[in-house]
C-alpha atoms as a PDB file:
ATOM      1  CA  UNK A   1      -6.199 -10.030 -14.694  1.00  0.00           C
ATOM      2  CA  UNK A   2      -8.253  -7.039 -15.776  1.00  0.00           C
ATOM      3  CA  UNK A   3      -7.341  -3.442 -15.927  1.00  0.00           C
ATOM      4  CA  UNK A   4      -9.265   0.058 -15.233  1.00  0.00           C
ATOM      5  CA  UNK A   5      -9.060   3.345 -15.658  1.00  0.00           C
ATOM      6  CA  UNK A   6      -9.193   4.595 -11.741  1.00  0.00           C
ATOM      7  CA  UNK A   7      -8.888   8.884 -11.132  1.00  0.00           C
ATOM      8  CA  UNK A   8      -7.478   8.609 -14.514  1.00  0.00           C
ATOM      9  CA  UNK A   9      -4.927   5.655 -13.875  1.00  0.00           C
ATOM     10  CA  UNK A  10      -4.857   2.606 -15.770  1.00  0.00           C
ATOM     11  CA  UNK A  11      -4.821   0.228 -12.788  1.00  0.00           C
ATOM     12  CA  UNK A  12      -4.148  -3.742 -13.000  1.00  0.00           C
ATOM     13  CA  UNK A  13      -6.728  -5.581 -10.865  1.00  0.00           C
ATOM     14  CA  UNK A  14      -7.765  -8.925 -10.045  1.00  0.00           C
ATOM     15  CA  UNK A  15     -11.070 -10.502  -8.387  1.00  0.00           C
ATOM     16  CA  UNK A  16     -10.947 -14.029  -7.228  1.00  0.00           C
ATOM     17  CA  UNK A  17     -12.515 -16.667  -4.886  1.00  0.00           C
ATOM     18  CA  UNK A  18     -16.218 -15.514  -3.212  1.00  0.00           C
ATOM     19  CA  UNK A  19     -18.126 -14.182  -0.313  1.00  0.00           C
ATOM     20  CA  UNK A  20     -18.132 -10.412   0.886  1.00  0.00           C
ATOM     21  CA  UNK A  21     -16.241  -8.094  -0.645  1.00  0.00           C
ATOM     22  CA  UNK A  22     -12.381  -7.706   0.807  1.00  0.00           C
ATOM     23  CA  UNK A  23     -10.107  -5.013  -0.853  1.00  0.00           C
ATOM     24  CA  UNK A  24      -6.228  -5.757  -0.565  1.00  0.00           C
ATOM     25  CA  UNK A  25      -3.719  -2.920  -0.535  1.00  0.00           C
ATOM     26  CA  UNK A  26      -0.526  -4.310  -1.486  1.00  0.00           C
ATOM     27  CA  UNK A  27       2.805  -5.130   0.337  1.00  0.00           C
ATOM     28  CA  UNK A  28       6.095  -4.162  -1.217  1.00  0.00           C
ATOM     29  CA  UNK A  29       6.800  -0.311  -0.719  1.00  0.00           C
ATOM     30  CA  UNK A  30       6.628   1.755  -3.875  1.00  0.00           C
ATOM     31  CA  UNK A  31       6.896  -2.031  -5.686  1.00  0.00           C
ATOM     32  CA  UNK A  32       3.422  -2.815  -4.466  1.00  0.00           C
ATOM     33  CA  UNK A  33       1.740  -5.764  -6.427  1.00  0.00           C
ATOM     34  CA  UNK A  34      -0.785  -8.211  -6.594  1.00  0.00           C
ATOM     35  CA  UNK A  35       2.204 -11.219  -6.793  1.00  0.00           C
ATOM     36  CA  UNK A  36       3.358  -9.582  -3.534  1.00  0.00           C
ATOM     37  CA  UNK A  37       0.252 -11.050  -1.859  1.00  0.00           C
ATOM     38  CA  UNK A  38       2.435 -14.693  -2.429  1.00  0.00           C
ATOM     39  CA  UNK A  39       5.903 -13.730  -2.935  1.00  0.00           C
ATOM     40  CA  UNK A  40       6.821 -10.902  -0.701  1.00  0.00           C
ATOM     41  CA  UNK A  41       8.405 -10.836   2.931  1.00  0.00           C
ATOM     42  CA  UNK A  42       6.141 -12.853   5.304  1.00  0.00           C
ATOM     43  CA  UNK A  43       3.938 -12.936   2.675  1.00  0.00           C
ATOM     44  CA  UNK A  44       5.078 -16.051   1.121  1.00  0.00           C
ATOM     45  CA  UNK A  45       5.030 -18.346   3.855  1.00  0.00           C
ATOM     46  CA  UNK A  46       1.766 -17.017   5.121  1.00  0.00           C
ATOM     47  CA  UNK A  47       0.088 -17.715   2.142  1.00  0.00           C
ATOM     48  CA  UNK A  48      -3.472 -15.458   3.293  1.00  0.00           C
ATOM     49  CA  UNK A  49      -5.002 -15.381  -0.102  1.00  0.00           C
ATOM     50  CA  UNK A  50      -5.028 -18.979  -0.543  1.00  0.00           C
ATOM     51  CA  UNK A  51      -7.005 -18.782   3.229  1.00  0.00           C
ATOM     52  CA  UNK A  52      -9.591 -15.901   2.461  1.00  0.00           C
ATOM     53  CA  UNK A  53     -10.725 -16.891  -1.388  1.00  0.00           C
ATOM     54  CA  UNK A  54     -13.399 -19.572  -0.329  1.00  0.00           C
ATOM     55  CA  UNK A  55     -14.963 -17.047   2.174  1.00  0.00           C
ATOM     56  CA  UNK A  56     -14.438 -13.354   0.418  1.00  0.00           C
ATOM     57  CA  UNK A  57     -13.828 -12.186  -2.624  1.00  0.00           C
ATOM     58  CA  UNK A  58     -10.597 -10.753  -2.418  1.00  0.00           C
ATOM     59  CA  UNK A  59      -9.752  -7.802  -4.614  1.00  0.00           C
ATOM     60  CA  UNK A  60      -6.154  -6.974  -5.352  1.00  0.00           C
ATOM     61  CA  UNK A  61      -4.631  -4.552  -7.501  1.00  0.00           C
ATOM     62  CA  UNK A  62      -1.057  -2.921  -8.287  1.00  0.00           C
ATOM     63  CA  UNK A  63      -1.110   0.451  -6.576  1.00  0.00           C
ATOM     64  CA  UNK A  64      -0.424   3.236  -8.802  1.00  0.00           C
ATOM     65  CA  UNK A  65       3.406   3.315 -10.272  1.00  0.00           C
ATOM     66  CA  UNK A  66       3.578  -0.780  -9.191  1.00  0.00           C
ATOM     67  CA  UNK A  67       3.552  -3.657 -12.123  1.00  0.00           C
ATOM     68  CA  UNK A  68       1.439  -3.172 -14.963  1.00  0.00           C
ATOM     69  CA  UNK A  69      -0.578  -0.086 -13.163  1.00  0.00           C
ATOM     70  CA  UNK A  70       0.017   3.219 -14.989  1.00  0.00           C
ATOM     71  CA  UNK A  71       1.220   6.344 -12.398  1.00  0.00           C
ATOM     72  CA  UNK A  72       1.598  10.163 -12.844  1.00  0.00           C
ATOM     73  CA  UNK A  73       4.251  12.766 -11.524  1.00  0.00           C
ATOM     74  CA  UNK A  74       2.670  14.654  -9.097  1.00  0.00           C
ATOM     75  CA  UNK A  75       3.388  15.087  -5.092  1.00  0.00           C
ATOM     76  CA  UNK A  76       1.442  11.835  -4.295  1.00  0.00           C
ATOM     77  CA  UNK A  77       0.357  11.628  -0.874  1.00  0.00           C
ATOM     78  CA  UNK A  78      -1.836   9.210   1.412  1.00  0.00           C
ATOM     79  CA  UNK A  79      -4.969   9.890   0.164  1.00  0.00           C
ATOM     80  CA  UNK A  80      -3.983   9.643  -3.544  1.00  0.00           C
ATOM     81  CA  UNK A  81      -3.398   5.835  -2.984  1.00  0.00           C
ATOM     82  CA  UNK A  82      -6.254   5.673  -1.055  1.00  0.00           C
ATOM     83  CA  UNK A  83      -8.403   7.554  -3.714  1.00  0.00           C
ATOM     84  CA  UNK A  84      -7.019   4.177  -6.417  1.00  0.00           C
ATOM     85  CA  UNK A  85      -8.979   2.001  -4.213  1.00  0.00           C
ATOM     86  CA  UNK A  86     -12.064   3.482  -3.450  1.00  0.00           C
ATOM     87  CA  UNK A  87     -12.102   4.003  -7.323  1.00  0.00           C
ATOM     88  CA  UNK A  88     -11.499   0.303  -7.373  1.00  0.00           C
ATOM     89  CA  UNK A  89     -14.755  -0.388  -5.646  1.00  0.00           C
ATOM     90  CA  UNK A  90     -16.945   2.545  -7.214  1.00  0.00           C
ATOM     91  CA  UNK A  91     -15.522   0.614 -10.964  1.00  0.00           C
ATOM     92  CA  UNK A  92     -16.676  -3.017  -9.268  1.00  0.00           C
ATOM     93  CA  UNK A  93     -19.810  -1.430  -8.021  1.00  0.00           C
ATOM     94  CA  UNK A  94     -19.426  -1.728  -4.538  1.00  0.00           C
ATOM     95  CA  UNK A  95     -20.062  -0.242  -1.399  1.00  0.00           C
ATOM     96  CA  UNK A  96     -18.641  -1.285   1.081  1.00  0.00           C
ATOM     97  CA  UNK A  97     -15.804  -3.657   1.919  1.00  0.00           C
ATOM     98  CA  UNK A  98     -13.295  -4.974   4.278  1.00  0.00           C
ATOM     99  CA  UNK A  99      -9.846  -3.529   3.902  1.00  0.00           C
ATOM    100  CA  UNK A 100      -6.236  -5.627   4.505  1.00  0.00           C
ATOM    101  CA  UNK A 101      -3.415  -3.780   4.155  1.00  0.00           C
ATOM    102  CA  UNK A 102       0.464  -5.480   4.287  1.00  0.00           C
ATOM    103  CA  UNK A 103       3.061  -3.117   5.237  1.00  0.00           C
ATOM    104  CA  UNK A 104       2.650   0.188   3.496  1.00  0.00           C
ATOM    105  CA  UNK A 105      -0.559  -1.288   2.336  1.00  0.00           C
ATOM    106  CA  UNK A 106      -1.607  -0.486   6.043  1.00  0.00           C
ATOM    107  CA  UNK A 107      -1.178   3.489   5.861  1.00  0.00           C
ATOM    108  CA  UNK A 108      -3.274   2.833   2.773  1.00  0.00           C
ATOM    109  CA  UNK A 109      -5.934   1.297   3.982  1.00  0.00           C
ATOM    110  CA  UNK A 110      -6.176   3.274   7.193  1.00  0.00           C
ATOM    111  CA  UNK A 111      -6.573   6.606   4.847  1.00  0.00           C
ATOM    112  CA  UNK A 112      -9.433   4.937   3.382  1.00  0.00           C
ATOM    113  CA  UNK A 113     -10.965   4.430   6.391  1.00  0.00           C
ATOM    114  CA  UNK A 114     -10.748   6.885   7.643  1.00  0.00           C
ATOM    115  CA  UNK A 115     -11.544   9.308   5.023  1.00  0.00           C
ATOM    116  CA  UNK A 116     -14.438   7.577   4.172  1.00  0.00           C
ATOM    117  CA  UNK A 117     -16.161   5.406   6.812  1.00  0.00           C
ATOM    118  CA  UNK A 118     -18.984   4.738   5.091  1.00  0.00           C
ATOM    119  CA  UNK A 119     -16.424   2.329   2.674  1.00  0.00           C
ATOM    120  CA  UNK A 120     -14.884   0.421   5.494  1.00  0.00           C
ATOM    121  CA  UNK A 121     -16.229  -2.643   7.112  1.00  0.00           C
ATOM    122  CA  UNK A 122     -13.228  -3.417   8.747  1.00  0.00           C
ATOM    123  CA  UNK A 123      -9.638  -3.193   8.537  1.00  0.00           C
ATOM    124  CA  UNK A 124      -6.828  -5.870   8.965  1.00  0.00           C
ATOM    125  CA  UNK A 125      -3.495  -3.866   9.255  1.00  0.00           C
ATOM    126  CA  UNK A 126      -0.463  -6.684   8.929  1.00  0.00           C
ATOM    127  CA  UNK A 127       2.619  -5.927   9.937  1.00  0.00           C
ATOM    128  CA  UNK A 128       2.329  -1.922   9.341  1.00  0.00           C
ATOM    129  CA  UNK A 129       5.447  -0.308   7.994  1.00  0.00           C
ATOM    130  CA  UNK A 130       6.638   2.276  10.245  1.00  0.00           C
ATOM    131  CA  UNK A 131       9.331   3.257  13.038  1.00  0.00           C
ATOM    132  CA  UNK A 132      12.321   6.060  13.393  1.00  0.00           C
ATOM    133  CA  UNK A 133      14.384   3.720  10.868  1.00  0.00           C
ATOM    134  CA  UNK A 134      11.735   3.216   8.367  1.00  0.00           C
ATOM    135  CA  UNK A 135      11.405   6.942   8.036  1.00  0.00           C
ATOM    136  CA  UNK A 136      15.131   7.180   7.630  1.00  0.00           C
ATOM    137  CA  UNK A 137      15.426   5.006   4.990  1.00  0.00           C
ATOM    138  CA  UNK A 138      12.639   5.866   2.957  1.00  0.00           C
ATOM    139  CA  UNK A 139      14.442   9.941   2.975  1.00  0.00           C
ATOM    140  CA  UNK A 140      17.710   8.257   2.509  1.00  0.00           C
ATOM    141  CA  UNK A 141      16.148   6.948  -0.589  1.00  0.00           C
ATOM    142  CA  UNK A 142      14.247   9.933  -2.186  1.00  0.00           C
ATOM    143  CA  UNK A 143      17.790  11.944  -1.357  1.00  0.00           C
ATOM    144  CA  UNK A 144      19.929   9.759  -3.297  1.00  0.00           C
ATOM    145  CA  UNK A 145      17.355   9.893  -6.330  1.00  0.00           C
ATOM    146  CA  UNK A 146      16.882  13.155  -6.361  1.00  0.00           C
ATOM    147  CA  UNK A 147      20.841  13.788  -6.112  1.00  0.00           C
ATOM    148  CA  UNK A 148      21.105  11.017  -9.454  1.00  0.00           C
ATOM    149  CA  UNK A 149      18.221  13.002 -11.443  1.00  0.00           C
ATOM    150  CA  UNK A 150      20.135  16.565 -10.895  1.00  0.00           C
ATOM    151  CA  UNK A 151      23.802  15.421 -11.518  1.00  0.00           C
ATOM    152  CA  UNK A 152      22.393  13.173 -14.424  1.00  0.00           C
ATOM    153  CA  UNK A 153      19.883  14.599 -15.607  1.00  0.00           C
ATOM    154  CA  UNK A 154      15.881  13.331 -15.896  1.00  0.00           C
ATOM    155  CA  UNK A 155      16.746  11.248 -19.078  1.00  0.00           C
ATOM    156  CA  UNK A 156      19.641   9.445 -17.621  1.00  0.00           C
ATOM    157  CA  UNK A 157      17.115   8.355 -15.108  1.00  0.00           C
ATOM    158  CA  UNK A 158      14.389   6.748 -17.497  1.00  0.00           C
ATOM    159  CA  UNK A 159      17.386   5.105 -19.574  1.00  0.00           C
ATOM    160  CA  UNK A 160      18.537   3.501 -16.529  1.00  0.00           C
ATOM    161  CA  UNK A 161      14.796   2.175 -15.509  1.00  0.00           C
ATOM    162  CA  UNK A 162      14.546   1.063 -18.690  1.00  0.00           C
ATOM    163  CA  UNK A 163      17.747  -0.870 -18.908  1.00  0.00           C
ATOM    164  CA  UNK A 164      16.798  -3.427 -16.116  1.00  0.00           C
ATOM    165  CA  UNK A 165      14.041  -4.601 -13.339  1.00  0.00           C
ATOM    166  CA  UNK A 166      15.816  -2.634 -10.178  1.00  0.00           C
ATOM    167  CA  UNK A 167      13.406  -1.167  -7.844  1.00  0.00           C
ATOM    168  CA  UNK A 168      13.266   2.153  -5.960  1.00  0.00           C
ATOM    169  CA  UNK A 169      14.352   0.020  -2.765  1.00  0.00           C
ATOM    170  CA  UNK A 170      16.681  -2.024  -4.802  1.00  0.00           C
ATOM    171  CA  UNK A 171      18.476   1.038  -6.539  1.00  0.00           C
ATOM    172  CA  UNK A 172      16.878   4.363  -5.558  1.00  0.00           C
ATOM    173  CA  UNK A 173      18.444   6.270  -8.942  1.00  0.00           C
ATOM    174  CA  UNK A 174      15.662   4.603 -10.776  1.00  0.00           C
ATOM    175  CA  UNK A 175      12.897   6.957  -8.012  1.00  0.00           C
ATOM    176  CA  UNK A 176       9.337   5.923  -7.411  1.00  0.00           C
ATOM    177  CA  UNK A 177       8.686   5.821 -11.374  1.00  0.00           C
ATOM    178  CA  UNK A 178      10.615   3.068 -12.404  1.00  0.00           C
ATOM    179  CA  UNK A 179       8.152   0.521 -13.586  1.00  0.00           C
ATOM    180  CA  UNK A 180       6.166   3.458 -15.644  1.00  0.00           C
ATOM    181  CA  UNK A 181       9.451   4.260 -17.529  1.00  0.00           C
ATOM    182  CA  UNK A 182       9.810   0.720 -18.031  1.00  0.00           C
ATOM    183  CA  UNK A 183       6.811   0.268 -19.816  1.00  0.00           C
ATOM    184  CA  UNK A 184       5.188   3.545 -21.020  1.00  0.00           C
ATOM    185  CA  UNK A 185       7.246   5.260 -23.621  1.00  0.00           C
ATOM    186  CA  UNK A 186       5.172   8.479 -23.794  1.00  0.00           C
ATOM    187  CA  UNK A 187       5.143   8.488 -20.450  1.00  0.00           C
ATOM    188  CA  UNK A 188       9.329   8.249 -20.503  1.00  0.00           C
ATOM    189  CA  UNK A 189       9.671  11.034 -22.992  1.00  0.00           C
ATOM    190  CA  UNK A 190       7.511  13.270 -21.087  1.00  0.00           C
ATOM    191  CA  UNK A 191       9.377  12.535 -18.039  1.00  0.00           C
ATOM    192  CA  UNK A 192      12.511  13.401 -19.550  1.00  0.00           C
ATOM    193  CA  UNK A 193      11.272  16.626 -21.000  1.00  0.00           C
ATOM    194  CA  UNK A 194      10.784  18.239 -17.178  1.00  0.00           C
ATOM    195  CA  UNK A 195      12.558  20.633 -15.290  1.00  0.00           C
ATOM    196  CA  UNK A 196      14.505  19.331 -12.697  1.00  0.00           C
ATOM    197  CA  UNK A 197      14.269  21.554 -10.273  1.00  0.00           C
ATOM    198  CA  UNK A 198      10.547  21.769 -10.174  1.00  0.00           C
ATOM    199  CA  UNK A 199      11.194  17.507 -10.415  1.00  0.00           C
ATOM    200  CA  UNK A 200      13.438  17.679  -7.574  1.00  0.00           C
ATOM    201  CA  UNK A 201      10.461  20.066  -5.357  1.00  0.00           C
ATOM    202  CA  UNK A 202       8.004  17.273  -6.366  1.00  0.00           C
ATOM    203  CA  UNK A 203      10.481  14.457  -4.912  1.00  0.00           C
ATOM    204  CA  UNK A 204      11.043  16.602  -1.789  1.00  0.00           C
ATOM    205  CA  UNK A 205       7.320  16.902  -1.381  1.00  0.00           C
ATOM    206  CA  UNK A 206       6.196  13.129  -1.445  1.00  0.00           C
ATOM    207  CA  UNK A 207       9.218  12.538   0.691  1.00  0.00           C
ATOM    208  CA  UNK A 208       8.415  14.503   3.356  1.00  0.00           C
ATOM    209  CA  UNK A 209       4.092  14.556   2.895  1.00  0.00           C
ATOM    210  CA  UNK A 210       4.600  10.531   3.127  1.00  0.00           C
ATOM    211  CA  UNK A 211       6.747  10.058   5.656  1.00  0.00           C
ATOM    212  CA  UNK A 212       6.426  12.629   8.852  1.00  0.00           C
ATOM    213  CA  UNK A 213       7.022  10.911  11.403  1.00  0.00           C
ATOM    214  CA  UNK A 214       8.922   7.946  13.186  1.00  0.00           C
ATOM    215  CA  UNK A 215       4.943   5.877  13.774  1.00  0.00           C
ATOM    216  CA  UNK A 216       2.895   4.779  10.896  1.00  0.00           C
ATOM    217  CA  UNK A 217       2.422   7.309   8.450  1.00  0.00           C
ATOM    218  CA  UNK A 218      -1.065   8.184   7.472  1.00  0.00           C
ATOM    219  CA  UNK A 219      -4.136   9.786   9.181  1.00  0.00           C
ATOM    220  CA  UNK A 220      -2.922  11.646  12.466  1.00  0.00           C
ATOM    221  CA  UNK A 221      -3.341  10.324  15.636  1.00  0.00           C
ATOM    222  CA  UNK A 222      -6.395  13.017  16.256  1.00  0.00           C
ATOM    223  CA  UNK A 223      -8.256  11.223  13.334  1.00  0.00           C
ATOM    224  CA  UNK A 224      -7.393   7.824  14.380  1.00  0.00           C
ATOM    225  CA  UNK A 225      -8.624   8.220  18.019  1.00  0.00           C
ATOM    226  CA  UNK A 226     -12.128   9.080  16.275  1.00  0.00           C
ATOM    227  CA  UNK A 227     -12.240   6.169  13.750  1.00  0.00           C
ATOM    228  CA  UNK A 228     -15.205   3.829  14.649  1.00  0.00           C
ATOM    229  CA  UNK A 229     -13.703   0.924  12.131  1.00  0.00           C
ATOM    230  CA  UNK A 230     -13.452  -2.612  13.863  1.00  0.00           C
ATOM    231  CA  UNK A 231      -9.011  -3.303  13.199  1.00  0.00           C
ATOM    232  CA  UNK A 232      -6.821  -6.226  13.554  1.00  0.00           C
ATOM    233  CA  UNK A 233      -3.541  -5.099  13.960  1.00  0.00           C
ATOM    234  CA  UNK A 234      -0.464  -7.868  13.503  1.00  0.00           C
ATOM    235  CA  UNK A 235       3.395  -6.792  14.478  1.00  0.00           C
ATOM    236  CA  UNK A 236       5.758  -6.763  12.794  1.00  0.00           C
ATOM    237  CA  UNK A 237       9.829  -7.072  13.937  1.00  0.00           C
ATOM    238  CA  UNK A 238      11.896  -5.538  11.637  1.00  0.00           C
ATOM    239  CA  UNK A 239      13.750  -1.964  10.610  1.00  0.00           C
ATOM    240  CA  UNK A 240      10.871  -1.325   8.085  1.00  0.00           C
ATOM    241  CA  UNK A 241       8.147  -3.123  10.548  1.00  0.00           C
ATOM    242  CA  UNK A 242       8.768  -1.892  13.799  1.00  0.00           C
ATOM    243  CA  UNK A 243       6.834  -3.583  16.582  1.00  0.00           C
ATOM    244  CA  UNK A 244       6.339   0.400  17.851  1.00  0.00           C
ATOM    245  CA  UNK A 245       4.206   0.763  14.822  1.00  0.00           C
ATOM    246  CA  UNK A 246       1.811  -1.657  15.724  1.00  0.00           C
ATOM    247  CA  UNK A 247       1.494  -1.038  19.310  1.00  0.00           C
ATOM    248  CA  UNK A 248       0.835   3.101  17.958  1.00  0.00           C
ATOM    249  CA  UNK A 249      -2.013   1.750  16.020  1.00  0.00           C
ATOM    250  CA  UNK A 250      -3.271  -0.419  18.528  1.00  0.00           C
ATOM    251  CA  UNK A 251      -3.337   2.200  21.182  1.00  0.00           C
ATOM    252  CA  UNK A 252      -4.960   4.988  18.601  1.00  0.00           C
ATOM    253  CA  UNK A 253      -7.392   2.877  16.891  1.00  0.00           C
ATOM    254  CA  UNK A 254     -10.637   3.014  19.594  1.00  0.00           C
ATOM    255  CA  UNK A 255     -11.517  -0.449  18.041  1.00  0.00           C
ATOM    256  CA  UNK A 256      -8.599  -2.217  17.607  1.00  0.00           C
ATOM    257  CA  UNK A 257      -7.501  -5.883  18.837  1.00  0.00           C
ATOM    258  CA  UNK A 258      -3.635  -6.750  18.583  1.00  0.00           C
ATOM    259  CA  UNK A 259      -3.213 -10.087  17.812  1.00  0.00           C
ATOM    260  CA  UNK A 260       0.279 -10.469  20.105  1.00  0.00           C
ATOM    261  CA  UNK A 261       2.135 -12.799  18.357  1.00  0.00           C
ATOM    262  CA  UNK A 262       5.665 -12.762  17.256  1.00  0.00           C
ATOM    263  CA  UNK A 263       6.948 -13.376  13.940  1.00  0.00           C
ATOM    264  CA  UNK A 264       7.966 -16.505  14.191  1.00  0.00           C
ATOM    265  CA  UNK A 265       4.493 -17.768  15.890  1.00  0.00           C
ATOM    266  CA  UNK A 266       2.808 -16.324  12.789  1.00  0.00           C
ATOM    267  CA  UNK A 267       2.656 -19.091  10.201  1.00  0.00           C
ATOM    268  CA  UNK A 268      -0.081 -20.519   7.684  1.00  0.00           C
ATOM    269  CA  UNK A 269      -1.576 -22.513  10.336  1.00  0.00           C
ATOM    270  CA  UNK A 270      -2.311 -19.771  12.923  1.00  0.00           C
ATOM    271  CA  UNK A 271      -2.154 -16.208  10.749  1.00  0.00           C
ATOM    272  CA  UNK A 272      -5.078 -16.867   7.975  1.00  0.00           C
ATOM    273  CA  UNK A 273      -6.874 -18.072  10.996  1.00  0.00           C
ATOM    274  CA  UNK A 274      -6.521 -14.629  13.523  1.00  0.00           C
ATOM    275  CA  UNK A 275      -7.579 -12.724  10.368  1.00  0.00           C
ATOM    276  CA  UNK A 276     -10.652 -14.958   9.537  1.00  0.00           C
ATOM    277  CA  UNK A 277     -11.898 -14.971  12.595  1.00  0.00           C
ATOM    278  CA  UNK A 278     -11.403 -11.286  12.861  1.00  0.00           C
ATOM    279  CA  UNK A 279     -13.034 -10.391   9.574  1.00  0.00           C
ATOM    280  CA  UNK A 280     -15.918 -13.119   9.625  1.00  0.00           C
ATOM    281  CA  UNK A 281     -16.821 -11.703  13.936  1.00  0.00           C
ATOM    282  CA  UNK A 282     -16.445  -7.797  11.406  1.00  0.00           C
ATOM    283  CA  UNK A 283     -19.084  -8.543   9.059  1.00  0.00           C
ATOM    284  CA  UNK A 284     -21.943  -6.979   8.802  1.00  0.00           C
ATOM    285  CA  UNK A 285     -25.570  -7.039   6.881  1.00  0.00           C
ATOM    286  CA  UNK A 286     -23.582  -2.701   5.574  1.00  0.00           C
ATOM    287  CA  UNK A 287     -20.849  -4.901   4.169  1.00  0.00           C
ATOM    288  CA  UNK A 288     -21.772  -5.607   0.283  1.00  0.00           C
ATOM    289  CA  UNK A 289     -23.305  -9.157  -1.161  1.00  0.00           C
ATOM    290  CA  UNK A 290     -21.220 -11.739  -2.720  1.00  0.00           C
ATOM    291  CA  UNK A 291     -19.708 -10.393  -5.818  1.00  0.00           C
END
């Protein structure tokens, strides 16, 4: 593992196997690691990585307040994630790359590609997070953090990151933060030492800037009907992974094929195949060399 200093974020990152370059935004919600890749979800059985090394090299990272990367408390939105990665590439001196996101990783990568088409090869969106009951649950969870930092107060909050390895979606007292507090004392005492109120307008903010709406947050639909970027998009079947999501994506994305398979169908024989085939029919003499 290696770390950087990305828009001024101390960012874990890892490059391994060979072939063009292929950036990997994270599964796992506001827990969003490079483990997740083999141990989270769908993830685990799917086993992609192991797949994709011998033809790309495959660049994941822990998104910013995740694992061992560093964070700041600020009303993060779409594009800040999406900022991490292209910062990711501009440190590894790269171009241009294929993008896979994995659940929020999706909304991720599509705000890359968006925002910057000139980065974006292609994008692989697998199993997007999304749908009326994802959106309810991720304010449900922001509520009942920002109701524990203002009866207990910003302190109480770090103390109880610190005292054990709950996430936000595990216990939501501990907020988007958690693994920061865990491992950053200045960056606990400073988080202690803020006003609560403005705290509590930052919480609102993310909550609300993040998740608008019952499809896949990210770019709006105007923005997606214009993107030129070649996508494979996989369902999901779940509260978090609707199988609405999907189906939004594939009918706003211009160039998008939906690989129509259900859960169960995807497995380590068929899945790392779909998104080979996808990404090696995407490449293009644009895309970087080797790294």
């Amino acid at each position: 593992m290696a770390t950087a200093l990305l828009d001024g974020i101390e960012t874990r990152y890892e490059v391994s196997g060979s072939g063009p370059p292929l950036l990997l935004f994270s599964p796992g919600g506001f827990n969003a690691t490079i483990e997740n890749w083999s141990s989270f979800g769908i993830y685990r059985r799917l086993k992609l990585l192991e797949h994709l090394r011998p033809h790309f090299s495959c660049i994941a990272f822990d998104k910013r307040e995740s694992g061992a990367s560093g964070g700041r408390v600020e009303r993060i939105g779409w594009d800040d994630y999406a900022t991490q990665g292209a910062a990711l590439l501009d440190h590894l001196q790269i171009e241009r790359a294929h993008l896979m996101g994995g659940c929020i990783g999706c909304s991720i990568a599509l705000t890359l590609a968006v925002s910057r088409p000139e980065r974006a090869a292609s994008v692989v969106l697998y199993s997007p997070a999304g749908g009326p009951r994802y959106r309810m649950t991720q304010h449900a969870r922001f509520a009942e953090h920002r109701a524990y930092a203002r009866e207990k107060g910003l302190g109480a909050v770090a103390r109880l990151a610190a005292a054990g390895e709950a996430t936000f979606a595990q216990d939501p007292r501990v907020g988007p933060w958690a693994s920061v507090l865990r491992r950053d004392a200045a960056f606990a005492a400073a988080y202690a030492e803020q006003d609560v109120a403005d705290y509590a307008e930052t919480v609102d903010a993310i909550a609300g800037g993040l998740f608008d709406r019952d499809t896949v947050p990210g770019p709006p639909p105007e923005l997606l009907l214009e993107a030129q970027v070649p996508a494979l998009v996989v369902p999901g079947h779940d509260p978090n992974h609707a199988t609405s999501a999907a189906r939004y994506l594939e009918e706003c994305l211009p160039r998008s094929e939906y690989w129509d398979a259900a859960v169960e169908e995807q497995t380590e024989e068929t899945a790392p195949a779909r998104v080979l085939d996808f990404l090696q029919r995407s490449d293009s003499p644009r895309s970087s060399a080797a790294i």
